[in-house]
C-alpha atoms as a PDB file:
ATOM      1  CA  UNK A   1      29.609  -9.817  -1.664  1.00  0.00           C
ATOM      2  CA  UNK A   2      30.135 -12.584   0.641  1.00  0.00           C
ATOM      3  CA  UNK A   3      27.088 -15.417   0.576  1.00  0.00           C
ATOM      4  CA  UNK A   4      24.433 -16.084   3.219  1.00  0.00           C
ATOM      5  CA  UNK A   5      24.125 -19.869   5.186  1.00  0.00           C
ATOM      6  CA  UNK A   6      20.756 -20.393   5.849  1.00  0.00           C
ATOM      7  CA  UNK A   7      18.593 -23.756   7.009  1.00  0.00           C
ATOM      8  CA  UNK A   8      16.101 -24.569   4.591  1.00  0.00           C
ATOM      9  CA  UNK A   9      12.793 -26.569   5.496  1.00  0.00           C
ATOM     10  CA  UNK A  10      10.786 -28.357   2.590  1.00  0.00           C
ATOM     11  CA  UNK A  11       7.015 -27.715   2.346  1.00  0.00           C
ATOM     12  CA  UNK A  12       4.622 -29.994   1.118  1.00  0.00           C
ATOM     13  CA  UNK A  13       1.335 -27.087   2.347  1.00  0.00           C
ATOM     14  CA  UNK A  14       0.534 -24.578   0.293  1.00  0.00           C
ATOM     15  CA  UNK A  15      -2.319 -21.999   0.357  1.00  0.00           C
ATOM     16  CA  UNK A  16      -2.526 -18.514   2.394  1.00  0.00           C
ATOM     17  CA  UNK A  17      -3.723 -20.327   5.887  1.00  0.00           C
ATOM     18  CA  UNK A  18      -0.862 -22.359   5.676  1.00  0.00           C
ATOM     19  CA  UNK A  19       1.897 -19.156   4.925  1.00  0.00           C
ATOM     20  CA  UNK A  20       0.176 -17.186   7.662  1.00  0.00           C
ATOM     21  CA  UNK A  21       1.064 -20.119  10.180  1.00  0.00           C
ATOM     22  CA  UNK A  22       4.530 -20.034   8.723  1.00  0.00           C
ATOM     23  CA  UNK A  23       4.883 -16.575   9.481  1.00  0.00           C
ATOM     24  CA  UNK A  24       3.414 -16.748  13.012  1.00  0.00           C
ATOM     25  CA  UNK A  25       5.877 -19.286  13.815  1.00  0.00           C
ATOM     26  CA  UNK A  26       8.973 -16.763  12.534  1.00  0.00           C
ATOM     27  CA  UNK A  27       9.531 -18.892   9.037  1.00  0.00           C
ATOM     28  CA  UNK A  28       9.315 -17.036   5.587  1.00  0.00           C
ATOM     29  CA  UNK A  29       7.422 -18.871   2.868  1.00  0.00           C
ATOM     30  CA  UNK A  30       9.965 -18.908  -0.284  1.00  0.00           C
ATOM     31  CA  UNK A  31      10.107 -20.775  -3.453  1.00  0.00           C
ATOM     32  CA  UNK A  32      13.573 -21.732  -5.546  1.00  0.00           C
ATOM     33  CA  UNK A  33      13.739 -22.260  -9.688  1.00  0.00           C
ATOM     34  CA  UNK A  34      15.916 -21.849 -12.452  1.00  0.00           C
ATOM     35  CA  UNK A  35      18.264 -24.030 -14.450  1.00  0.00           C
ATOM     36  CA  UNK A  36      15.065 -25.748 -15.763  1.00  0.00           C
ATOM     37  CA  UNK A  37      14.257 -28.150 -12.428  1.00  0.00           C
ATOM     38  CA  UNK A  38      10.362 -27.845 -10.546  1.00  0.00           C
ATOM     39  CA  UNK A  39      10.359 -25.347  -7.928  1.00  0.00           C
ATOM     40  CA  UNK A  40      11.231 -26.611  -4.745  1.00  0.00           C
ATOM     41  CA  UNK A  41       8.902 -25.180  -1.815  1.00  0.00           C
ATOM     42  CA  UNK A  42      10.734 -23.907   1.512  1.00  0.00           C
ATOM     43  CA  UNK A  43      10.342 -22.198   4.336  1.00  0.00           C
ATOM     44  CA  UNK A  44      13.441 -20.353   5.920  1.00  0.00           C
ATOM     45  CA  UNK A  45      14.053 -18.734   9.431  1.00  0.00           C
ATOM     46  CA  UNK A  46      12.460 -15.188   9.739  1.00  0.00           C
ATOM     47  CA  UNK A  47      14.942 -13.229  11.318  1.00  0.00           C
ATOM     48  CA  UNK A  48      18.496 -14.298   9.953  1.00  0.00           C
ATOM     49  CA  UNK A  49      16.615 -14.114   6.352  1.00  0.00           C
ATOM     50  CA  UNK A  50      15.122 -10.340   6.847  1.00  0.00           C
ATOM     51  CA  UNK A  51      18.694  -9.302   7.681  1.00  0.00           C
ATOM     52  CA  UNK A  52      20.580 -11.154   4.639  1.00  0.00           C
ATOM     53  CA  UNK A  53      18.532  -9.374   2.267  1.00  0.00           C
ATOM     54  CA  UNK A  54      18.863  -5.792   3.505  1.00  0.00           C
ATOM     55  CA  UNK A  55      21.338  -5.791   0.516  1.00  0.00           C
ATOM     56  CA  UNK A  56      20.318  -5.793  -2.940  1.00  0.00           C
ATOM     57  CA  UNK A  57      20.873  -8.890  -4.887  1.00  0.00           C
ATOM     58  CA  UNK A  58      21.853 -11.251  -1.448  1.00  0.00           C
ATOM     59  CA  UNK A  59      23.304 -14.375  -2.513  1.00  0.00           C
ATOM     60  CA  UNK A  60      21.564 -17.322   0.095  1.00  0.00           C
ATOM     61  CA  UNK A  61      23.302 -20.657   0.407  1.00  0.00           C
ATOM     62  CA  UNK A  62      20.464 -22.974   1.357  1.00  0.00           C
ATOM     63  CA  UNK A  63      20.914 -25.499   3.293  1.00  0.00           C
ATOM     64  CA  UNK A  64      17.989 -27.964   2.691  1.00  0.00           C
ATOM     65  CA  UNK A  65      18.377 -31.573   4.148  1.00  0.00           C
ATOM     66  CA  UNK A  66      22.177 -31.502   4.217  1.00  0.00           C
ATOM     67  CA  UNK A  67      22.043 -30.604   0.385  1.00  0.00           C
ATOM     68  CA  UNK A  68      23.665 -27.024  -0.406  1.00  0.00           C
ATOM     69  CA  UNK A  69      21.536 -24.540  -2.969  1.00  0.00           C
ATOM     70  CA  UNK A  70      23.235 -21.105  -4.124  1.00  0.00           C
ATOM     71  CA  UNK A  71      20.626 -18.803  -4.497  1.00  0.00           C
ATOM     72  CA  UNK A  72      19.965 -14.984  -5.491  1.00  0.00           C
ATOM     73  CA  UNK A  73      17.095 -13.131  -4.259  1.00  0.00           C
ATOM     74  CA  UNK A  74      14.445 -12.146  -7.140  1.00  0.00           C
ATOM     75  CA  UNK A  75      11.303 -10.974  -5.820  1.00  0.00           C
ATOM     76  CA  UNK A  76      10.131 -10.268  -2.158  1.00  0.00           C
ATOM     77  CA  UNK A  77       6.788  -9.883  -1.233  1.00  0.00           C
ATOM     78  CA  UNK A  78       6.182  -7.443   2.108  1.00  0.00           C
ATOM     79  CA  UNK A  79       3.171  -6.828   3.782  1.00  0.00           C
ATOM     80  CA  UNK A  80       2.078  -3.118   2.532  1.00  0.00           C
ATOM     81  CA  UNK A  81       1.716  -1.778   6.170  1.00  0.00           C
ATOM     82  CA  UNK A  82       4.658  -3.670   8.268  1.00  0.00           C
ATOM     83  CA  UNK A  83       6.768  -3.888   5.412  1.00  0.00           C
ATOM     84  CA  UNK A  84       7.761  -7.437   6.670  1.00  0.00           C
ATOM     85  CA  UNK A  85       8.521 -10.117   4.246  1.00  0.00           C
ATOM     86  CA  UNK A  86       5.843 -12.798   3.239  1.00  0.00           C
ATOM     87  CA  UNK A  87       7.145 -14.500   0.394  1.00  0.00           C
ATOM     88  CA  UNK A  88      10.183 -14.515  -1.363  1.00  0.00           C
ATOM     89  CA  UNK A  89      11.491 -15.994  -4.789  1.00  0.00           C
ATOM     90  CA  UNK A  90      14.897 -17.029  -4.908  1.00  0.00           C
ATOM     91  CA  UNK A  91      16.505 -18.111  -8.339  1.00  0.00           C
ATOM     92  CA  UNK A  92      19.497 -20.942  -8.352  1.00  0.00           C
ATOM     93  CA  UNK A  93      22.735 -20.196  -9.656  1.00  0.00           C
ATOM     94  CA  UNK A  94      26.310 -21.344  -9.741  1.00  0.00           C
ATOM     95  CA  UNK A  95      29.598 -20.673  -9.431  1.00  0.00           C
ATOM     96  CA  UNK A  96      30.662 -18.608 -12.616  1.00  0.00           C
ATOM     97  CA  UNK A  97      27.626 -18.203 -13.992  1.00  0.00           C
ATOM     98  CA  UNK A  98      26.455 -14.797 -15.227  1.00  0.00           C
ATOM     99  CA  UNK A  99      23.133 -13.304 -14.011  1.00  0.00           C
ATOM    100  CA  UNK A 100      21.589 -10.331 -14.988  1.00  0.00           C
ATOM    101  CA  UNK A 101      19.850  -7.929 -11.472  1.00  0.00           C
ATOM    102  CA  UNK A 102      19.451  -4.369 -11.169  1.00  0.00           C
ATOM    103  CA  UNK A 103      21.908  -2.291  -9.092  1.00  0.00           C
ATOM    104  CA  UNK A 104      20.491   0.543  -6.450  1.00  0.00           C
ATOM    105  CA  UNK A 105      22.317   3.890  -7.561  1.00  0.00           C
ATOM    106  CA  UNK A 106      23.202   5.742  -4.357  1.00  0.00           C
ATOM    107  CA  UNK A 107      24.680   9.446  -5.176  1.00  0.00           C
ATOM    108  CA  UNK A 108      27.023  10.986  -2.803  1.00  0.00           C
ATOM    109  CA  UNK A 109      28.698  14.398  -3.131  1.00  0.00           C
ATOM    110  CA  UNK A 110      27.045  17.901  -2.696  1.00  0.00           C
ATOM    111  CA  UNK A 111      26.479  20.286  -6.174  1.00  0.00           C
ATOM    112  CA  UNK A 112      28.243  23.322  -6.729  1.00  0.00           C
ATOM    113  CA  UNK A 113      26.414  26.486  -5.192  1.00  0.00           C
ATOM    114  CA  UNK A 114      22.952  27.422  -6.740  1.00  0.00           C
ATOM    115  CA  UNK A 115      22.577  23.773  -8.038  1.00  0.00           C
ATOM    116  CA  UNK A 116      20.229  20.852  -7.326  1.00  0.00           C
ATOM    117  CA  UNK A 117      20.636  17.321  -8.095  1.00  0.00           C
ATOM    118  CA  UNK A 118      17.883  15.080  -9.317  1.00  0.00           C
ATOM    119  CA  UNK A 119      17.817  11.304  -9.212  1.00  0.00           C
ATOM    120  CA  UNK A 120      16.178  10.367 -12.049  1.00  0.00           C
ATOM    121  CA  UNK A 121      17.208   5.891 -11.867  1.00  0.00           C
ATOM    122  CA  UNK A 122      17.487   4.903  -8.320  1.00  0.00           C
ATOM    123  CA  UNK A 123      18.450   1.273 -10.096  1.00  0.00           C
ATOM    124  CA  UNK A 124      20.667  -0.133 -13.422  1.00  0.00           C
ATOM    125  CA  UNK A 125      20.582  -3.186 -15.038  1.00  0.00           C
ATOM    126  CA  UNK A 126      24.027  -5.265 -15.521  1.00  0.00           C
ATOM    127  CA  UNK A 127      25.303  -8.840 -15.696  1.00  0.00           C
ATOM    128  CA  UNK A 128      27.766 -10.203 -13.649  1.00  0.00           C
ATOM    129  CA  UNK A 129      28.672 -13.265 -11.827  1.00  0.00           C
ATOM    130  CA  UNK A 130      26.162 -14.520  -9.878  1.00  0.00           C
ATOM    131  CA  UNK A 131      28.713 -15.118  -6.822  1.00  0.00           C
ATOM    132  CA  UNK A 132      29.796 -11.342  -7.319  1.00  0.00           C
ATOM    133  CA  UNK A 133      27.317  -9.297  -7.410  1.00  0.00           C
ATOM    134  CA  UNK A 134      27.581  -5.422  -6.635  1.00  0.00           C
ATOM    135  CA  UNK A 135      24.680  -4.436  -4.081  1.00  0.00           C
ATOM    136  CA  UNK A 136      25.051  -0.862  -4.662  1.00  0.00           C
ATOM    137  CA  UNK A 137      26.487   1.243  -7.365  1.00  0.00           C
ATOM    138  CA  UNK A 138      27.951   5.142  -6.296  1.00  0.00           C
ATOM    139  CA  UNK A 139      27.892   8.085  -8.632  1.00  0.00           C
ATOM    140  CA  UNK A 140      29.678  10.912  -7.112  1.00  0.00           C
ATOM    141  CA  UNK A 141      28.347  14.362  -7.890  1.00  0.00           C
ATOM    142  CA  UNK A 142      30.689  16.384  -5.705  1.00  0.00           C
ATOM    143  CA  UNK A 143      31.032  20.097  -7.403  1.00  0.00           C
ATOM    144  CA  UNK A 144      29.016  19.293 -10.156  1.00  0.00           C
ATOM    145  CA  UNK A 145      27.583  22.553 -11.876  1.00  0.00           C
ATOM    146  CA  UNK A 146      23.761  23.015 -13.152  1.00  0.00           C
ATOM    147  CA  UNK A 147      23.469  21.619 -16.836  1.00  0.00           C
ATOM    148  CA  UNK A 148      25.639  18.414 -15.933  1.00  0.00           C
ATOM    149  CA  UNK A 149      24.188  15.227 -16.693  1.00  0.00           C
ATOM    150  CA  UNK A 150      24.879  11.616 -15.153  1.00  0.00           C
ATOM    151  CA  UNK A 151      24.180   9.098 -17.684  1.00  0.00           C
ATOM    152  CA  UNK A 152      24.519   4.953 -17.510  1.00  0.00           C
ATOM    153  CA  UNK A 153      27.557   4.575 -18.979  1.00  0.00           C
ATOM    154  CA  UNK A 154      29.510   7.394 -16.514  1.00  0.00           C
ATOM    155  CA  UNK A 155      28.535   5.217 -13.958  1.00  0.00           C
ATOM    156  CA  UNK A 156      31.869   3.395 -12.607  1.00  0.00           C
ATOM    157  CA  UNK A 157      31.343  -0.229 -12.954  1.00  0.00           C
ATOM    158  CA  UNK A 158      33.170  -3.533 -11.092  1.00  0.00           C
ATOM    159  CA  UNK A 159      35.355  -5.667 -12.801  1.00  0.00           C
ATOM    160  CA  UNK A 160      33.916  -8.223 -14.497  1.00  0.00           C
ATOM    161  CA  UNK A 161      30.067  -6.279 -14.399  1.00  0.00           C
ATOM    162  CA  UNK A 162      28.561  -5.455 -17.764  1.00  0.00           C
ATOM    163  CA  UNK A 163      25.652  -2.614 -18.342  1.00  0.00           C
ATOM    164  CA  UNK A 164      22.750  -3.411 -19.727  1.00  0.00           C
ATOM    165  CA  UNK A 165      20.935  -0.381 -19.298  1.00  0.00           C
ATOM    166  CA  UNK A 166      20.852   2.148 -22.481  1.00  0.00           C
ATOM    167  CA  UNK A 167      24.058   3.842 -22.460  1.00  0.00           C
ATOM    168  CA  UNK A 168      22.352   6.829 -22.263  1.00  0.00           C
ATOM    169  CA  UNK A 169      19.898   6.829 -20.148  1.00  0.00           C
ATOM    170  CA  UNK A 170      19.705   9.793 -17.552  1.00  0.00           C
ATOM    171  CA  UNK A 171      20.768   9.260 -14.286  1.00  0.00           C
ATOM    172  CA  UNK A 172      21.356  11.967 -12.720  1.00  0.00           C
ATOM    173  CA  UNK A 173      20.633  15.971 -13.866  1.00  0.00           C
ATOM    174  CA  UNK A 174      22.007  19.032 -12.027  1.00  0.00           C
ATOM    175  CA  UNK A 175      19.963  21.649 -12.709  1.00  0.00           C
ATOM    176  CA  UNK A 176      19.660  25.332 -11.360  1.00  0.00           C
ATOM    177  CA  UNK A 177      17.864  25.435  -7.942  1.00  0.00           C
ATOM    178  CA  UNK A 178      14.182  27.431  -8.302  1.00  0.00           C
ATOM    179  CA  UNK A 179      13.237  30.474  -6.223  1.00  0.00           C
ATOM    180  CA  UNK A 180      11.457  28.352  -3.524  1.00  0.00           C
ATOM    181  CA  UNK A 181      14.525  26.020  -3.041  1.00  0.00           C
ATOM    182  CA  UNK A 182      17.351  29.000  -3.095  1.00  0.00           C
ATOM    183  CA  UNK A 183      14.682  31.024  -0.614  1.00  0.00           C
ATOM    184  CA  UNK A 184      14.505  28.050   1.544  1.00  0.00           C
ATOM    185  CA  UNK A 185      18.640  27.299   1.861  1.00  0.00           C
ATOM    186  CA  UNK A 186      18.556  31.458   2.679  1.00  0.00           C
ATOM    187  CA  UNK A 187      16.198  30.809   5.493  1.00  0.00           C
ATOM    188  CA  UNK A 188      18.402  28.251   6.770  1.00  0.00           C
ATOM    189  CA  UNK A 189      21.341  29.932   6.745  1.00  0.00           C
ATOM    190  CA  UNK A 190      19.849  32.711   8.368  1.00  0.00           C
ATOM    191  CA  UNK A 191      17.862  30.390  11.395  1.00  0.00           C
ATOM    192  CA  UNK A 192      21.594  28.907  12.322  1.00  0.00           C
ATOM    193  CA  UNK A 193      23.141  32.314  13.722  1.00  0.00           C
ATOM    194  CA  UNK A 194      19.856  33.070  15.192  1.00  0.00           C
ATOM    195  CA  UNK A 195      19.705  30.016  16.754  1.00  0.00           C
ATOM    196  CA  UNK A 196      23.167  30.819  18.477  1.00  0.00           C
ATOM    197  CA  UNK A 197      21.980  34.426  19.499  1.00  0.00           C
ATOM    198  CA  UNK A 198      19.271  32.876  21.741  1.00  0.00           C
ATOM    199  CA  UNK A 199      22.016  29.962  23.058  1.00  0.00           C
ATOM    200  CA  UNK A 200      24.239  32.791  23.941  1.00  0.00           C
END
């Protein structure tokens, strides 16, 4: 995962006026701690910030006053309707130092026939080095026949990434697809060649 450069401004306001001005003028309120030091207040630019975090567990390199901070994203804060940030908690690391985040699970691969996958942890906990993080974690589930299970520890991890989630916690279970859900892949099947009968 390579690292994000972004400029940095201090703040010295605080309060919800003063973050809704922020926002209006495209900056994203944001606050930086760890390794025992105060907070230190920021604001950073709106736009270049919303798309550095569309990956889980960015890794910002602040640049605030000329002075560099290595960062990892811990907490946003979106508005419930526009989903747009509003605040954001970043946590300073550095170089070699382990961190532990949670890891998005994304599946890929279709079942066998007559099968149905369910997702039952969309995230996993691990520790790695904070300046290589994974952002997403695949599970592949290609063939798999009802009764299979995905658990933590079949998930395929880095080098150098530890799990911390229970070994055996259920991931992913393949089950046997119902009535309703075999009835509706029928009725799919079925609306494709009709579909073509009426093109024709």
């Amino acid at each position: 995962m390579s690292e994000q450069k972004l400029a940095a401004e201090l703040r010295t306001e605080f309060g919800k006026g003063y973050a809704r001005r922020a926002r209006v003028a495209g900056r994203i309120p944001a606050v930086i701690y760890g390794h025992g030091a105060k907070p230190v207040h920021v604001t950073l630019p709106g736009r270049e910030t919303t798309l550095a975090v569309r990956v889980a567990n960015a890794l910002l390199n602040l640049d605030i006053n000329g002075e560099a901070h290595l960062t990892i994203v811990k907490d946003i804060q979106r508005n419930a309707i526009k989903q747009t940030i509003e605040h954001m908690d970043l946590l300073t690391v550095r170089q070699g130092e382990k961190v532990t985040v949670d890891v998005p699970v994304h599946v890929t691969g279709e079942v066998a026939p007559g099968a149905v996958a369910n997702q039952e942890a969309v995230t996993i906990s691990v520790e790695a080095e904070a300046t290589h993080l994974p952002t997403a974690l695949e599970v592949d589930i290609e063939g798999r026949e009802a009764g299979a299970h995905v658990h933590a520890s079949d998930v395929v991890l880095p080098k150098g990434v530890s799990l911390l989630t229970e070994a055996d916690t259920l991931v992913v279970n393949i089950s046997e697809a119902t009535a309703s859900a075999a009835g509706e892949e029928a009725a799919e099947g079925e609306e494709a060649p009709a579909a073509e009968e009426a093109a024709e």
